[in-house]
Protein backbone atom coordinates (compact mmCIF):
# COMPACT_ATOMS: atom_id res chain seq x y z
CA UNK A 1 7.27 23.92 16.90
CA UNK A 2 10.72 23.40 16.43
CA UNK A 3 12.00 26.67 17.42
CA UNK A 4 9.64 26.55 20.50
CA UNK A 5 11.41 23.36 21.58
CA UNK A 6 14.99 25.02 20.80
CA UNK A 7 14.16 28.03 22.74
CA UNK A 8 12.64 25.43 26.32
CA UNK A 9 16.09 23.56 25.25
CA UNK A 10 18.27 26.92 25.49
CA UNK A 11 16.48 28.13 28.37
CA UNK A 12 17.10 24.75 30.57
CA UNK A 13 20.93 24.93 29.29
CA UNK A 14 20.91 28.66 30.35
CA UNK A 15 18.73 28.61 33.79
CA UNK A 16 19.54 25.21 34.88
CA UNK A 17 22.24 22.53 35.63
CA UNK A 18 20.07 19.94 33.46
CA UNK A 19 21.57 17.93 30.21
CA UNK A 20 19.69 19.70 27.68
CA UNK A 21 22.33 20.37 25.55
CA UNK A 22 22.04 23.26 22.79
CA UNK A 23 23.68 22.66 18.80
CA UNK A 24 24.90 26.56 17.99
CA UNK A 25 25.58 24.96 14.89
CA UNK A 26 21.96 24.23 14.21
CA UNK A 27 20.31 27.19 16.41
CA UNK A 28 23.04 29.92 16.67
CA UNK A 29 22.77 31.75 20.02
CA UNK A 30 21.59 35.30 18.76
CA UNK A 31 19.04 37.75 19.35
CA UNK A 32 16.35 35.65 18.01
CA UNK A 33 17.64 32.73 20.24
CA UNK A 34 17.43 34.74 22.98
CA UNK A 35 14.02 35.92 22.51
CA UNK A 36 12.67 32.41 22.05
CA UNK A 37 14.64 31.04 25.10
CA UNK A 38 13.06 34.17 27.81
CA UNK A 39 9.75 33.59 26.32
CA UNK A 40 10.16 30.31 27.40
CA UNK A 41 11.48 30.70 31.13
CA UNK A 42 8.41 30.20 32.99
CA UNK A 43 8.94 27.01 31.37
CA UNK A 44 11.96 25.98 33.17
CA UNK A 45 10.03 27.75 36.31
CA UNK A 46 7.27 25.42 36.21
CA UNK A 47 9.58 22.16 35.97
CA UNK A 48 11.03 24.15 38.99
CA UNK A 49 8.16 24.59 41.20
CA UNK A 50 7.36 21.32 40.85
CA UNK A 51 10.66 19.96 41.91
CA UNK A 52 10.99 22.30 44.85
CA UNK A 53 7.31 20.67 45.58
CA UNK A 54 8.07 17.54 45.19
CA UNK A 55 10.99 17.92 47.52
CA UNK A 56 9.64 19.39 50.49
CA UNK A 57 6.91 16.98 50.42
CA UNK A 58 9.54 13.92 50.84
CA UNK A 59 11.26 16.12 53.59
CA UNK A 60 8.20 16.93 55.29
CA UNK A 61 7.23 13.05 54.86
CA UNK A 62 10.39 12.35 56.63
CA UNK A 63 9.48 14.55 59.58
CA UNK A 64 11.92 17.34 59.15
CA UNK A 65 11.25 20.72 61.21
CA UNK A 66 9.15 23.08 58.51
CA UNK A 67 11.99 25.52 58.19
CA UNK A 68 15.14 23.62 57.88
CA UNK A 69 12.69 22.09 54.73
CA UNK A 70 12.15 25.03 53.42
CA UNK A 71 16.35 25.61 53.97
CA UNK A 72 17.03 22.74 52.09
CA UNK A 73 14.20 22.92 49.14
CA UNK A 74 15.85 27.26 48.57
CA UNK A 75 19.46 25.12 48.86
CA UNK A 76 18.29 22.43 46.26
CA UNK A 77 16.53 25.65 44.00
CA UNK A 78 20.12 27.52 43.90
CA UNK A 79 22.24 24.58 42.77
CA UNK A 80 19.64 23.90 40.34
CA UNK A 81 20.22 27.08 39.01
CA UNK A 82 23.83 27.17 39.35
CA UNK A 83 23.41 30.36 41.53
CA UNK A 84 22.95 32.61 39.59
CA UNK A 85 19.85 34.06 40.37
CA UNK A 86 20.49 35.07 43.91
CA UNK A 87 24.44 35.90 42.29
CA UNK A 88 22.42 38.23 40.44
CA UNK A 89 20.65 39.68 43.69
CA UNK A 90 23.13 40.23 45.35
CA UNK A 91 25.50 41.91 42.36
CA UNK A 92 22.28 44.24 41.45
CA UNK A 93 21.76 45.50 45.79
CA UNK A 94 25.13 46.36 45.40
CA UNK A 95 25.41 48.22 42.52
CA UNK A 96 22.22 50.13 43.64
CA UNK A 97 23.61 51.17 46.98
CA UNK A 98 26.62 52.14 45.67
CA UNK A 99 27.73 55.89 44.86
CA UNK A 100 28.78 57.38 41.63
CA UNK A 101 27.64 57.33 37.94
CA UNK A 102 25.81 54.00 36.31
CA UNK A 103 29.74 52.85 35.12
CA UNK A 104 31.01 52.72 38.71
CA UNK A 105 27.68 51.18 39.30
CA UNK A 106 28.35 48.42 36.66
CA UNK A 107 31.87 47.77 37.66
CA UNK A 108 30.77 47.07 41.49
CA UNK A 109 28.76 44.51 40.03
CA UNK A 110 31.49 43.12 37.78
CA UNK A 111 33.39 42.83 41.00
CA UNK A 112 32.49 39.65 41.78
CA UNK A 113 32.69 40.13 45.22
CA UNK A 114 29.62 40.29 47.59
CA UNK A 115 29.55 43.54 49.64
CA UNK A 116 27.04 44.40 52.95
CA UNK A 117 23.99 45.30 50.75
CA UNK A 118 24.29 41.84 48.96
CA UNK A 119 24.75 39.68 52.25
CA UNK A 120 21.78 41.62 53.77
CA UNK A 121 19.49 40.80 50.25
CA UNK A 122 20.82 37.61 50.52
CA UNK A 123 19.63 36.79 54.34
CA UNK A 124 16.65 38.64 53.74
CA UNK A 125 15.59 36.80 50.54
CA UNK A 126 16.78 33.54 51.04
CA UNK A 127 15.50 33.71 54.65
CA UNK A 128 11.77 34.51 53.72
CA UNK A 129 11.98 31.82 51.20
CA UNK A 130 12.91 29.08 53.67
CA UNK A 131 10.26 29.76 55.91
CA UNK A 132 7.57 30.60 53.65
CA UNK A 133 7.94 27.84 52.02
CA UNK A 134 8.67 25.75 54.97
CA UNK A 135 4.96 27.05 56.37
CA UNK A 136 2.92 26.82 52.55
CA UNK A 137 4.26 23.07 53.17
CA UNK A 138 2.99 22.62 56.24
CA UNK A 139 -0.49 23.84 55.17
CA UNK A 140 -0.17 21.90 52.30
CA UNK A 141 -0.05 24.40 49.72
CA UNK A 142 1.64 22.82 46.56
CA UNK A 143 0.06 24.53 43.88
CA UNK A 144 1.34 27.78 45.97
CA UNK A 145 5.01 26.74 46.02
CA UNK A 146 5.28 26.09 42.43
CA UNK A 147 3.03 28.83 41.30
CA UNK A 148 5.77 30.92 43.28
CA UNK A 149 8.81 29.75 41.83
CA UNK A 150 7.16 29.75 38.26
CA UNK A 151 6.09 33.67 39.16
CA UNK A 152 9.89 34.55 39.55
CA UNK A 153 10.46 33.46 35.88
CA UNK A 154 7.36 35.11 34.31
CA UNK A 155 8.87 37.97 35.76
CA UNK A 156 12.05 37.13 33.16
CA UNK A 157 9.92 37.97 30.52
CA UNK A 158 8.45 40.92 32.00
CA UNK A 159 11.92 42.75 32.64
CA UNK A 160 12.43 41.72 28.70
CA UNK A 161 9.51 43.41 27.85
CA UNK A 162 9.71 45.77 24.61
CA UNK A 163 11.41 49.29 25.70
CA UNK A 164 13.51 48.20 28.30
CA UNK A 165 17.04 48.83 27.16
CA UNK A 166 20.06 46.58 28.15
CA UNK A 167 22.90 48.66 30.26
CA UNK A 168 25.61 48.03 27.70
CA UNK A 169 26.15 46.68 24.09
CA UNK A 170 27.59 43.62 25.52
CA UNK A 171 26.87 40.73 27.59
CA UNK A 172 23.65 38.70 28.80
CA UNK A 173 21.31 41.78 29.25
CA UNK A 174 21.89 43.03 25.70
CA UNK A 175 21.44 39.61 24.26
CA UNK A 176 17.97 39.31 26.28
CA UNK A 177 16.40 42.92 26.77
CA UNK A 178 14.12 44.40 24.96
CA UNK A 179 12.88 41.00 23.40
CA UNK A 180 9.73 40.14 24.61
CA UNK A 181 6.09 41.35 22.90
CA UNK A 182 2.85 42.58 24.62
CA UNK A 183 1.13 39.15 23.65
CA UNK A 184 4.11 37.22 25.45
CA UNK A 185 4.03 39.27 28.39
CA UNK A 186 0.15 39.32 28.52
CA UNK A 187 -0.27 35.98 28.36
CA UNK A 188 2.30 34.29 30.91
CA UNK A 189 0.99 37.07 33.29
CA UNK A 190 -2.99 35.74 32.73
CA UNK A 191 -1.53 32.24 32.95
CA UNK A 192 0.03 33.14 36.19
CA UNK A 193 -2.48 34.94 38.17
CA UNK A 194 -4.68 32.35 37.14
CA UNK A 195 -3.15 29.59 38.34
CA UNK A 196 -2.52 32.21 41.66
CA UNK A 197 -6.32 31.84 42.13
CA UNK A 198 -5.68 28.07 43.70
CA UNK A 199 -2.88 28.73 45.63
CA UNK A 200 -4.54 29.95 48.62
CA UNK A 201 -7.42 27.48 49.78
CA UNK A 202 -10.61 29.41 50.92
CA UNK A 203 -9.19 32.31 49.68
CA UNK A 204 -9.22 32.69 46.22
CA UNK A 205 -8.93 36.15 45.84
CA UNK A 206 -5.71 36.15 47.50
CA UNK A 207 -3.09 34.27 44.95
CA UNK A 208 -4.13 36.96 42.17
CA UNK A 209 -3.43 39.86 44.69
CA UNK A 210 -0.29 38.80 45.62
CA UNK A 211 0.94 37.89 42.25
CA UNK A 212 -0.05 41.03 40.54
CA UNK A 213 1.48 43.29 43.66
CA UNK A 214 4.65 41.33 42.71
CA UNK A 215 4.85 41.59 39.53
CA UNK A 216 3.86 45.28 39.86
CA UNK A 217 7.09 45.75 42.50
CA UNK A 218 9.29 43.80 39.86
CA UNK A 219 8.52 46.37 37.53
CA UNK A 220 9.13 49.43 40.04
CA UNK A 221 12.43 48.18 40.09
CA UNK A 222 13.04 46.98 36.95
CA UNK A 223 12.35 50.99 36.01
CA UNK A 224 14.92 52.11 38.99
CA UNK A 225 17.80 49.64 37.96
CA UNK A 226 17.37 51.29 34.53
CA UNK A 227 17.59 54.35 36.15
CA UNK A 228 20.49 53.78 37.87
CA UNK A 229 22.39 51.17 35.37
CA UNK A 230 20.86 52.94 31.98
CA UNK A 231 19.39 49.52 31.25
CA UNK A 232 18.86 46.62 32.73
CA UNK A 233 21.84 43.39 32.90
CA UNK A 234 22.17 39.67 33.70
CA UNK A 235 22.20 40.00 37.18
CA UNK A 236 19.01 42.56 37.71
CA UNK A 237 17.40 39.49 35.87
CA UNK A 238 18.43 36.99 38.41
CA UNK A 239 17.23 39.96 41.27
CA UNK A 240 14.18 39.84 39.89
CA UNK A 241 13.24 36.34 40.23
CA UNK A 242 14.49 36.30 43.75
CA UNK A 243 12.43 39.39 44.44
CA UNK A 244 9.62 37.91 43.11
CA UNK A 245 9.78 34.56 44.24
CA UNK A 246 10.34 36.12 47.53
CA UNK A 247 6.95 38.22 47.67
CA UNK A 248 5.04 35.79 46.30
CA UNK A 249 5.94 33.22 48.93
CA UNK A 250 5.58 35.48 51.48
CA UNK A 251 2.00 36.98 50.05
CA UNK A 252 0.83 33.10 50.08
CA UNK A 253 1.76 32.77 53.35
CA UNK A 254 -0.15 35.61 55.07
CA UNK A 255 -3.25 34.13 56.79
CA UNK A 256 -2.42 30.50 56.98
């Protein structure tokens, strides 16, 4: 129980800009650490999805336009996150649509700049966000707007799953990859789709679709950023929660 609770604490300190502060002294930050802290991600995604919930109902409440809600609630998600998810977007676009071997890849997304693939994953993601979530709260679709942001951060675990290799001996990815067991995987993706199967009202069928479509095009490019990195990194773990979140949003949103 303990180490459970260190890995949701090292997971908030990690994904979030909350106080939960972590003791190295008492929990050193290793590969064990690590493993404990992903498998406990869609923790932090559920505390999430409830906020971004929470706050589109008070904006909708307060009669602003649908969209410019859903603006402010994928605003409010990146500076809870410090940024670094859709950072991580756009680093990973650009080191896939750049030319040359996997270590001119990685340096591009060392740059720390933000080159035309990024800004176009950026407006594309962020965009669909906004206004899917903007119409799932319009429709009144709560369970759908958390079980969406919680989706991006079972999909955390998944890119950790057991044979995925990190792109370098160094670093967040190699801390991370390759961490996370069949049962963990398994079982956050069960939880998930089931919770998917109230997300869409008359249409139960749908939530499970779309999340397992998701998770399935997470993994597709999970398999081409190792491909094209030789493993995967920090930042093709923050592209695939925006990916995710993205399609799920989107999928919940068809038909309303």
């Amino acid at each position: 129980m303990t180490a459970a609770l260190g890995g949701i604490r090292l997971a908030l300190s990690w994904l979030t800009v909350l106080p939960a502060r972590h003791d190295p002294d008492a929990q050193p930050i290793d590969r064990a650490a690590g493993r404990r802290a992903i498998a406990a991600t869609p923790v932090v995604g559920l505390l999430l999805g409830a906020t971004c919930a929470g706050l589109l109902w008070l904006l909708l409440a307060a009669s602003l336009d649908t969209a410019l809600a859903g603006l402010v609630a994928v605003t409010a998600l990146a500076l809870l996150t410090r940024g670094m998810h859709v950072d991580g977007l756009a680093d990973t676009v650009d080191g896939l649509g750049c030319y040359g071997p996997p270590a001119r890849a990685l340096e591009v997304m060392r740059g720390g700049g933000v080159g035309p693939f990024g800004v176009v994953a950026l407006i594309v993601c962020i965009g669909a966000q906004a206004l899917s979530f903007g119409a799932l709260a319009q429709s009144g679709q709560w369970i759908a707007i958390g079980v969406a942001v919680a989706a991006g951060r079972v999909a955390v675990v998944l890119v950790c799953r057991r044979g995925v290799p990190a792109a370098g001996p160094t670093g967040f990815g190699a801390l991370v990859a390759d961490s996370q067991g069949r049962w963990s995987c398994a079982l956050w993706s069960l939880a998930l789709t089931a919770a998917a199967a109230f997300a869409v009202p008359g249409r139960w069928w749908q939530g499970p679709v779309v999340v397992l479509a998701a998770l399935g095009a997470t993994a597709l490019l999970t398999r081409h950023c190792v491909r094209r990195f030789g493993g995967v990194t920090g930042d093709v773990l923050g592209a695939a929660v925006e990916v995710t979140v993205t399609v799920v949003a989107v999928g919940f949103a068809l038909g309303g």
